[in-house]
PDB file of N, CA and C in Angstrom:
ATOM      1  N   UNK A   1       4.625   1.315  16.993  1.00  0.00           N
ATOM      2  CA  UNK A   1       4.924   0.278  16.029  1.00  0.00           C
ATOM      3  C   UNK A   1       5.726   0.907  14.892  1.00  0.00           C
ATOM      4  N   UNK A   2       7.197   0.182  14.362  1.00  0.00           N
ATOM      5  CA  UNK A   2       7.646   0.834  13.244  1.00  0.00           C
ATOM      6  C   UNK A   2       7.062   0.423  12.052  1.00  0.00           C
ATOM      7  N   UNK A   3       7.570   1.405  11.413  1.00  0.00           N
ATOM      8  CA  UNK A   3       6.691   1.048  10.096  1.00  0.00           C
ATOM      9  C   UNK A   3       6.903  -0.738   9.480  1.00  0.00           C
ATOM     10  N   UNK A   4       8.239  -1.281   9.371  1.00  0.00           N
ATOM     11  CA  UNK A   4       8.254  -2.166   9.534  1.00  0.00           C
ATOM     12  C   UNK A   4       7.628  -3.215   9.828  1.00  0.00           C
ATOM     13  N   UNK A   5       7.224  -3.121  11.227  1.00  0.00           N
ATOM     14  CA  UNK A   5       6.352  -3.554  11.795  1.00  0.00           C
ATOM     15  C   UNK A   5       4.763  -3.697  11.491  1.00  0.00           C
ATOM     16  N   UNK A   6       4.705  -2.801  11.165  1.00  0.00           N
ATOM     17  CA  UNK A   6       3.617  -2.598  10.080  1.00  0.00           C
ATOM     18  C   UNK A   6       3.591  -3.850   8.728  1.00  0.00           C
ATOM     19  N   UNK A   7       4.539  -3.561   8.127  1.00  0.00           N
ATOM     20  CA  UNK A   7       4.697  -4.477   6.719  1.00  0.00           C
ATOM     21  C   UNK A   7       4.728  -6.137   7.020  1.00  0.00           C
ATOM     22  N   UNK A   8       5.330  -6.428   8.505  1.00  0.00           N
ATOM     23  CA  UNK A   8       5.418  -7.983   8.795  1.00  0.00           C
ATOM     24  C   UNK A   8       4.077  -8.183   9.339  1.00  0.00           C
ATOM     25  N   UNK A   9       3.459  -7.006  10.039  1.00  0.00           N
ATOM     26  CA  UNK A   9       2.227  -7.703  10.126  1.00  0.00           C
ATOM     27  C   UNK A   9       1.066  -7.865   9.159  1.00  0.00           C
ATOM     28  N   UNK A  10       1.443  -6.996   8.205  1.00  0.00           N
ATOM     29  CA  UNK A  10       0.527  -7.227   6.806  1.00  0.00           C
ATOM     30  C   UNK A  10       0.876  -8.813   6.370  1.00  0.00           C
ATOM     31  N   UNK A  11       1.868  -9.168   5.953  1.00  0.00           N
ATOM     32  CA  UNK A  11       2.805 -10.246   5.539  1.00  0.00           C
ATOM     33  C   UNK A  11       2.187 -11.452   6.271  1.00  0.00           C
ATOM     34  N   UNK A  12       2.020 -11.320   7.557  1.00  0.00           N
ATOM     35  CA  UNK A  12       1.215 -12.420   8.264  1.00  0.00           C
ATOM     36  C   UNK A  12      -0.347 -12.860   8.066  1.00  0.00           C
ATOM     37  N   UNK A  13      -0.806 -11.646   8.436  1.00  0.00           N
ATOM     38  CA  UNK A  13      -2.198 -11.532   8.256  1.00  0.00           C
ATOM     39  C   UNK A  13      -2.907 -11.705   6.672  1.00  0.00           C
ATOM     40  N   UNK A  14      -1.934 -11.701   5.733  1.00  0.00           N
ATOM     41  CA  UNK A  14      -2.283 -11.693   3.913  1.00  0.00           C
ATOM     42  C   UNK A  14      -1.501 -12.736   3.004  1.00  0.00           C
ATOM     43  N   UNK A  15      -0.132 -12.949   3.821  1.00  0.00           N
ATOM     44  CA  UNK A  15       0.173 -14.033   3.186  1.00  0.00           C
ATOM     45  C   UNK A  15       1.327 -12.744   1.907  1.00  0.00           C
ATOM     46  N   UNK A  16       1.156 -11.845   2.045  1.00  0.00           N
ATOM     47  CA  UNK A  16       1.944 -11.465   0.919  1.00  0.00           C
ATOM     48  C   UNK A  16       2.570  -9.907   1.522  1.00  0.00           C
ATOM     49  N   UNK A  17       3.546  -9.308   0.065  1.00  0.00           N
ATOM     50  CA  UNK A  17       4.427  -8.626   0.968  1.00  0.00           C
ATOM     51  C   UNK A  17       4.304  -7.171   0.064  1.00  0.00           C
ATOM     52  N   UNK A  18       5.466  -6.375  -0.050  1.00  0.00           N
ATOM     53  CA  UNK A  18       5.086  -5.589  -0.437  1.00  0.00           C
ATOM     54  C   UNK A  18       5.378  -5.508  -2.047  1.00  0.00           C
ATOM     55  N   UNK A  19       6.370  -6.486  -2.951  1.00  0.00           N
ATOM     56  CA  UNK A  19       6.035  -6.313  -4.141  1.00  0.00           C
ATOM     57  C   UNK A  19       4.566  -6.848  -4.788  1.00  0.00           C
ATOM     58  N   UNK A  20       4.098  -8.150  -3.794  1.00  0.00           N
ATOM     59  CA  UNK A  20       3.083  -8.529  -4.846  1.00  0.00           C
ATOM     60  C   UNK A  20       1.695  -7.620  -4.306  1.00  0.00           C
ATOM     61  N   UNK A  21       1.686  -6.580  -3.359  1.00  0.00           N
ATOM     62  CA  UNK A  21       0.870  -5.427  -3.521  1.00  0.00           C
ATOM     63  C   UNK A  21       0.774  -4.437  -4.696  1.00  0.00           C
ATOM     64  N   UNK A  22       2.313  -4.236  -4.569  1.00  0.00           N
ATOM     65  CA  UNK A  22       2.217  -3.799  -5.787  1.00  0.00           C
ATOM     66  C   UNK A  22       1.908  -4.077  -7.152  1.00  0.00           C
ATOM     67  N   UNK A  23       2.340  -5.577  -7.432  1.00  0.00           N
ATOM     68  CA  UNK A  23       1.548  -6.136  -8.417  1.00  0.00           C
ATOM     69  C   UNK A  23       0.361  -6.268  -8.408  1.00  0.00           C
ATOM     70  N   UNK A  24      -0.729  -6.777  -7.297  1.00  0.00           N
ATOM     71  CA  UNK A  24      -1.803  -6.556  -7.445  1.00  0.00           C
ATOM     72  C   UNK A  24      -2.534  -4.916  -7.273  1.00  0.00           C
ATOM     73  N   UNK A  25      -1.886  -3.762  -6.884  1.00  0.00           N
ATOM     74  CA  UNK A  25      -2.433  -2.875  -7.394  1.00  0.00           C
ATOM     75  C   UNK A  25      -2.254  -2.294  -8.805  1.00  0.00           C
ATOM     76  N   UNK A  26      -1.297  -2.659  -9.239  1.00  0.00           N
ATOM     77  CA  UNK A  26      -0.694  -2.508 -10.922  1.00  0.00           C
ATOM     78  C   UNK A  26      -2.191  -3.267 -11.780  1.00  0.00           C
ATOM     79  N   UNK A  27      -2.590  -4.492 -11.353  1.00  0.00           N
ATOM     80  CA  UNK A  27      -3.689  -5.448 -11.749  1.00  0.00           C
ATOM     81  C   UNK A  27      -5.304  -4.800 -11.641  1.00  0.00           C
ATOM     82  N   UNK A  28      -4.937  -4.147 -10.086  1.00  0.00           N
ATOM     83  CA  UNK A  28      -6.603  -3.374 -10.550  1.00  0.00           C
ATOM     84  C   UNK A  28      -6.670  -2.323 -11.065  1.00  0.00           C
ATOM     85  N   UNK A  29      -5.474  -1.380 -11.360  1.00  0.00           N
ATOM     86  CA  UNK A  29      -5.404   0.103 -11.889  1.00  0.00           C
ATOM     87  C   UNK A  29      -5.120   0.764 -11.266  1.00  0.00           C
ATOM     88  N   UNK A  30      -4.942   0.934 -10.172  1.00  0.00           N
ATOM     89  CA  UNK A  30      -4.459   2.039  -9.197  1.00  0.00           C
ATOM     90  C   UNK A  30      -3.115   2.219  -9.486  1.00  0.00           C
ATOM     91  N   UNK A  31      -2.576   1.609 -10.185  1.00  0.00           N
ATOM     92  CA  UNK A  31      -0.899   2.362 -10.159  1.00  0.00           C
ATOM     93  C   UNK A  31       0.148   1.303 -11.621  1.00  0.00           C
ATOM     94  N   UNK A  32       0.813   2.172 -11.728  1.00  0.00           N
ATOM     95  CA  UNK A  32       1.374   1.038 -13.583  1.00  0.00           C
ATOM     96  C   UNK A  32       2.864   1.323 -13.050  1.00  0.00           C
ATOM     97  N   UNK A  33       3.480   0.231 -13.328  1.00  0.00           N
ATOM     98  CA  UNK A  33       5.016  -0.266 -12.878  1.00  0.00           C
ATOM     99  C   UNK A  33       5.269  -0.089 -11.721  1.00  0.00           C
ATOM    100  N   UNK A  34       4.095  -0.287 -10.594  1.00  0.00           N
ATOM    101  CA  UNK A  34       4.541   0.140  -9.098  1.00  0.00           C
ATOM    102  C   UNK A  34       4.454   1.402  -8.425  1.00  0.00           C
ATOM    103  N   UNK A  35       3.850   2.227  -8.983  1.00  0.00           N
ATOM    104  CA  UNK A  35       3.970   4.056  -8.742  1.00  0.00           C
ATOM    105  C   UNK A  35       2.891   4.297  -8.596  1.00  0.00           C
ATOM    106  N   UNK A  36       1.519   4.779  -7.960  1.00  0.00           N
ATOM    107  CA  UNK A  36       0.660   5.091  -7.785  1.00  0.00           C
ATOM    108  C   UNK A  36       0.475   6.224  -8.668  1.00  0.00           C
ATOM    109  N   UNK A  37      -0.849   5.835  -9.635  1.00  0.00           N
ATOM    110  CA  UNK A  37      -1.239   6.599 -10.415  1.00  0.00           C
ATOM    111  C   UNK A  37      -2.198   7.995 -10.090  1.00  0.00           C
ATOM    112  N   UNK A  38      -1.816   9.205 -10.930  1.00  0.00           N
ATOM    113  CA  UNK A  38      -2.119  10.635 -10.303  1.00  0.00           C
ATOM    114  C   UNK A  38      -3.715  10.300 -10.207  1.00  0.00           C
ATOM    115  N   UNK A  39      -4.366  10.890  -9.262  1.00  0.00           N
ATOM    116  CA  UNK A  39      -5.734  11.151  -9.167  1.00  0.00           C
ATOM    117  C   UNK A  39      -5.964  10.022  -7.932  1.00  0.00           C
ATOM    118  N   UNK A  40      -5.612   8.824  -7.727  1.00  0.00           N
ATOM    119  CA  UNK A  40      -5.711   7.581  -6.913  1.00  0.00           C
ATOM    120  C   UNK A  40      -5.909   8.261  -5.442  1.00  0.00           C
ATOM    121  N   UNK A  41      -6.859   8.316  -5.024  1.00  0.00           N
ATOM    122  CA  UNK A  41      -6.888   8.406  -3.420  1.00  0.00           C
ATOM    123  C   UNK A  41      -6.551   7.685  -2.433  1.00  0.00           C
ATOM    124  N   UNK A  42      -6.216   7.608  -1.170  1.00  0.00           N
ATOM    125  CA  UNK A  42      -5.722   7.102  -0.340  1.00  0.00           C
ATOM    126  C   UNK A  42      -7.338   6.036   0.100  1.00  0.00           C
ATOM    127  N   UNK A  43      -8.630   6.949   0.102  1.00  0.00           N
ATOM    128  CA  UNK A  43      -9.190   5.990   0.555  1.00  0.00           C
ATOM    129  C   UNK A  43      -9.921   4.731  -0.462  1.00  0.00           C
ATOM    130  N   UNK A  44      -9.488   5.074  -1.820  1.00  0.00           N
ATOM    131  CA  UNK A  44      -9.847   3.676  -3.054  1.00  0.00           C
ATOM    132  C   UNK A  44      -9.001   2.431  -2.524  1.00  0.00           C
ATOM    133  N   UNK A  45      -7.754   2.901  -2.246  1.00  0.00           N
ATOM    134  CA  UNK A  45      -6.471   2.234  -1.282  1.00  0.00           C
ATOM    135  C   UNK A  45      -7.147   1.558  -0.240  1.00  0.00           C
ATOM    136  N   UNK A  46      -7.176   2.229   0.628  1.00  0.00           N
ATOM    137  CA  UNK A  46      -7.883   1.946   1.834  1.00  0.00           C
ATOM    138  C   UNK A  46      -9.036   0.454   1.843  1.00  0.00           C
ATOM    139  N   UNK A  47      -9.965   1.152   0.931  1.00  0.00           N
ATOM    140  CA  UNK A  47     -11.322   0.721   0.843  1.00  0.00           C
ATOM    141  C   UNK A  47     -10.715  -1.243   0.071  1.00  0.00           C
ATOM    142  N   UNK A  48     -10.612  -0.630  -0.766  1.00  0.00           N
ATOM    143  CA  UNK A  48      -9.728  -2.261  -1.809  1.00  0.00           C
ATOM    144  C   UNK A  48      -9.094  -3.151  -0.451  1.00  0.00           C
ATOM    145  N   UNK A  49      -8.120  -2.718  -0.147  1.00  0.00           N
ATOM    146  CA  UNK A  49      -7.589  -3.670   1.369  1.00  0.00           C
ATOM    147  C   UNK A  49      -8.157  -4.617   1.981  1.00  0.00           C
ATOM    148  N   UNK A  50      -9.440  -3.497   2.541  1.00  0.00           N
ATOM    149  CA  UNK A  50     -10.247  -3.715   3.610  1.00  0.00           C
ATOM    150  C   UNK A  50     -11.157  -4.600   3.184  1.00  0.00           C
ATOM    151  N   UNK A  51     -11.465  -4.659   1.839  1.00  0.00           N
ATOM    152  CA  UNK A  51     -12.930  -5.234   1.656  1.00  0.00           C
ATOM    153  C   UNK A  51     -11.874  -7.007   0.593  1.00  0.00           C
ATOM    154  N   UNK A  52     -10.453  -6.967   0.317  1.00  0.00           N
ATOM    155  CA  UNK A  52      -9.880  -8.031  -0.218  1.00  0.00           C
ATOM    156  C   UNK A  52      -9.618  -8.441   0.980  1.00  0.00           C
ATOM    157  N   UNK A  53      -8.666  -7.790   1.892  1.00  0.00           N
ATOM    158  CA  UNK A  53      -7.925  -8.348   2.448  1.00  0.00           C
ATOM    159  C   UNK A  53      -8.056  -8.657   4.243  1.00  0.00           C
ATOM    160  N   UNK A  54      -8.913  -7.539   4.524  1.00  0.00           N
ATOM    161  CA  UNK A  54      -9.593  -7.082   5.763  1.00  0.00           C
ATOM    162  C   UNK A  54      -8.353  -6.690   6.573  1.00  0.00           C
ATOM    163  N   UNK A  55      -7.671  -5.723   5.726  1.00  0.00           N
ATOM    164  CA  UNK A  55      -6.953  -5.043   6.204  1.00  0.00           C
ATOM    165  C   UNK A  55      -7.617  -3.694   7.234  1.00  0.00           C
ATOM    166  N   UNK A  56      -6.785  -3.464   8.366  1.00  0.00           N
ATOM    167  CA  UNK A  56      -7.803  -2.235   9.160  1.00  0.00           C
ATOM    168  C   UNK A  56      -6.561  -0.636   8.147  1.00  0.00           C
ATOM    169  N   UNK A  57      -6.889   0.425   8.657  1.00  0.00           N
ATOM    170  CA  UNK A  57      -6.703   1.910   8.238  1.00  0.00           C
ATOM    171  C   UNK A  57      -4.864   1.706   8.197  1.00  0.00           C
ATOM    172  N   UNK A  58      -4.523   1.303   9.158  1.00  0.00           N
ATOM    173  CA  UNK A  58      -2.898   1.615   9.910  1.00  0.00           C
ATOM    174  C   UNK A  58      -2.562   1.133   8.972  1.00  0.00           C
ATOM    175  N   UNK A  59      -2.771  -0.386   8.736  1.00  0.00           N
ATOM    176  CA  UNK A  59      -2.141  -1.115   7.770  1.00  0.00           C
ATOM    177  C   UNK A  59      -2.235  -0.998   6.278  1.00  0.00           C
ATOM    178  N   UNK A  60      -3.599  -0.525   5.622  1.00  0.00           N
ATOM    179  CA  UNK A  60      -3.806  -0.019   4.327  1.00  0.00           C
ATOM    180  C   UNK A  60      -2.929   0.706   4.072  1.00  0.00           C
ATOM    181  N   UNK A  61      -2.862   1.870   5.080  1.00  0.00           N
ATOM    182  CA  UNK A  61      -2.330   3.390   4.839  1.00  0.00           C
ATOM    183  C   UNK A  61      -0.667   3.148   4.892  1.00  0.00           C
ATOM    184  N   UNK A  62       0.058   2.061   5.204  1.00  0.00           N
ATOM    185  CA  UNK A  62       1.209   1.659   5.313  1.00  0.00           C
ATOM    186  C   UNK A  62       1.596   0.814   3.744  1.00  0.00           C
ATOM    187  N   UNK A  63       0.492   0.366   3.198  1.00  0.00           N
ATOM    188  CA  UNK A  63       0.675  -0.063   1.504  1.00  0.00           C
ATOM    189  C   UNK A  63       0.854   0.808   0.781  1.00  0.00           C
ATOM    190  N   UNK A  64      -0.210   1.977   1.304  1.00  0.00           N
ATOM    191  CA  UNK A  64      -0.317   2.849   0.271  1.00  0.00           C
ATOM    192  C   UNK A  64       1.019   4.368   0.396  1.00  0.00           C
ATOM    193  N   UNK A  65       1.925   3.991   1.463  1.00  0.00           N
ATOM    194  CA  UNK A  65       2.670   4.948   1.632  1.00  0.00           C
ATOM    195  C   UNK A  65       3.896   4.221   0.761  1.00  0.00           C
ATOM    196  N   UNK A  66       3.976   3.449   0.778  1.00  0.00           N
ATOM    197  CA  UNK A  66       4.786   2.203  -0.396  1.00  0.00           C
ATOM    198  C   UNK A  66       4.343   2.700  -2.062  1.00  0.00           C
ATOM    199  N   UNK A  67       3.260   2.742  -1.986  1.00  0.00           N
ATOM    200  CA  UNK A  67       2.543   2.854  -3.285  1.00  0.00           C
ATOM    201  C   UNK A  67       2.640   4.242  -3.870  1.00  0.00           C
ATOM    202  N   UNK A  68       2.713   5.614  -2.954  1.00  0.00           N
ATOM    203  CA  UNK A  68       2.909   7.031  -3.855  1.00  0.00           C
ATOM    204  C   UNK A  68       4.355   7.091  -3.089  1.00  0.00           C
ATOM    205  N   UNK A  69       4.949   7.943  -4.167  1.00  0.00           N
ATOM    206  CA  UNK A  69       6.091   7.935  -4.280  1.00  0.00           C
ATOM    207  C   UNK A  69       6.569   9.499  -3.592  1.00  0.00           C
ATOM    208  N   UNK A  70       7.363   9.593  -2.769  1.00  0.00           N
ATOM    209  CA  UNK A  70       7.525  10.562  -1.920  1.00  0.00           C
ATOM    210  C   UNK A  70       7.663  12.377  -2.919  1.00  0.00           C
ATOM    211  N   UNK A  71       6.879  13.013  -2.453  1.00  0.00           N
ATOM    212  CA  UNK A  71       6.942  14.687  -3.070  1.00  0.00           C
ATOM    213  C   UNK A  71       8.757  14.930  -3.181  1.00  0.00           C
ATOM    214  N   UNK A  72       9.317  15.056  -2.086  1.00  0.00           N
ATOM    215  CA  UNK A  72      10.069  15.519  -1.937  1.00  0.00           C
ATOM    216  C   UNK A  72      11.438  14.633  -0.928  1.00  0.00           C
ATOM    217  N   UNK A  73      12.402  14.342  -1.426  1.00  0.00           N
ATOM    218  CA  UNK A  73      13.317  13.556  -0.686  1.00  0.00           C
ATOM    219  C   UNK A  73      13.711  13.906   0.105  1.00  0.00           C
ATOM    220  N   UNK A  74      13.944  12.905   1.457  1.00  0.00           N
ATOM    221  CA  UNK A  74      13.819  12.970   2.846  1.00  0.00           C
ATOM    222  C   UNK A  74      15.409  13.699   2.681  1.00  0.00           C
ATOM    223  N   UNK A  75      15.871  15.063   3.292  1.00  0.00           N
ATOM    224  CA  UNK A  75      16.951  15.467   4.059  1.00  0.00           C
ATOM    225  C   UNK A  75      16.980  16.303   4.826  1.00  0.00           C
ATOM    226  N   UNK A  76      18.257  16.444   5.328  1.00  0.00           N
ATOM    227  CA  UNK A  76      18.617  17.174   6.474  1.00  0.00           C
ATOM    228  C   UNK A  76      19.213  18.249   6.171  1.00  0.00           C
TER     229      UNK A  76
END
């Protein structure tokens, strides 16, 4: 499954996409202007999803790769 694929099936299953994740994680604290805030674990992420949205692991972990912002930029 591409990651993509991933995000349309969140989109189906929640009704929402990936900015208003981000707004609603901006809303509970996990992250301010969209950026995942330092210390935030993957499984507070996780756990929040699962228990709002009944999101399973694949799909959490596909918000939350949206949500921290990459170490180091992808090149070749």
């Amino acid at each position: 499954m591409t990651f993509q694929a991933y995000l349309d099936n969140i989109r189906a299953k929640t009704g929402k996409g990936v900015d208003d994740f981000k707004n609603l994680a901006d809303e509970k604290g996990f992250t301010q202007q969209g950026k995942l805030k330092e210390g935030v674990k993957a499984g507070e992420i996780v756990k929040w999803l699962k228990d709002d949205f009944g999101l399973g692991r694949g799909h959490a972990m596909a918000i939350y790769a949206v949500l921290k912002p990459a170490k180091t930029p992808l090149t070749r």
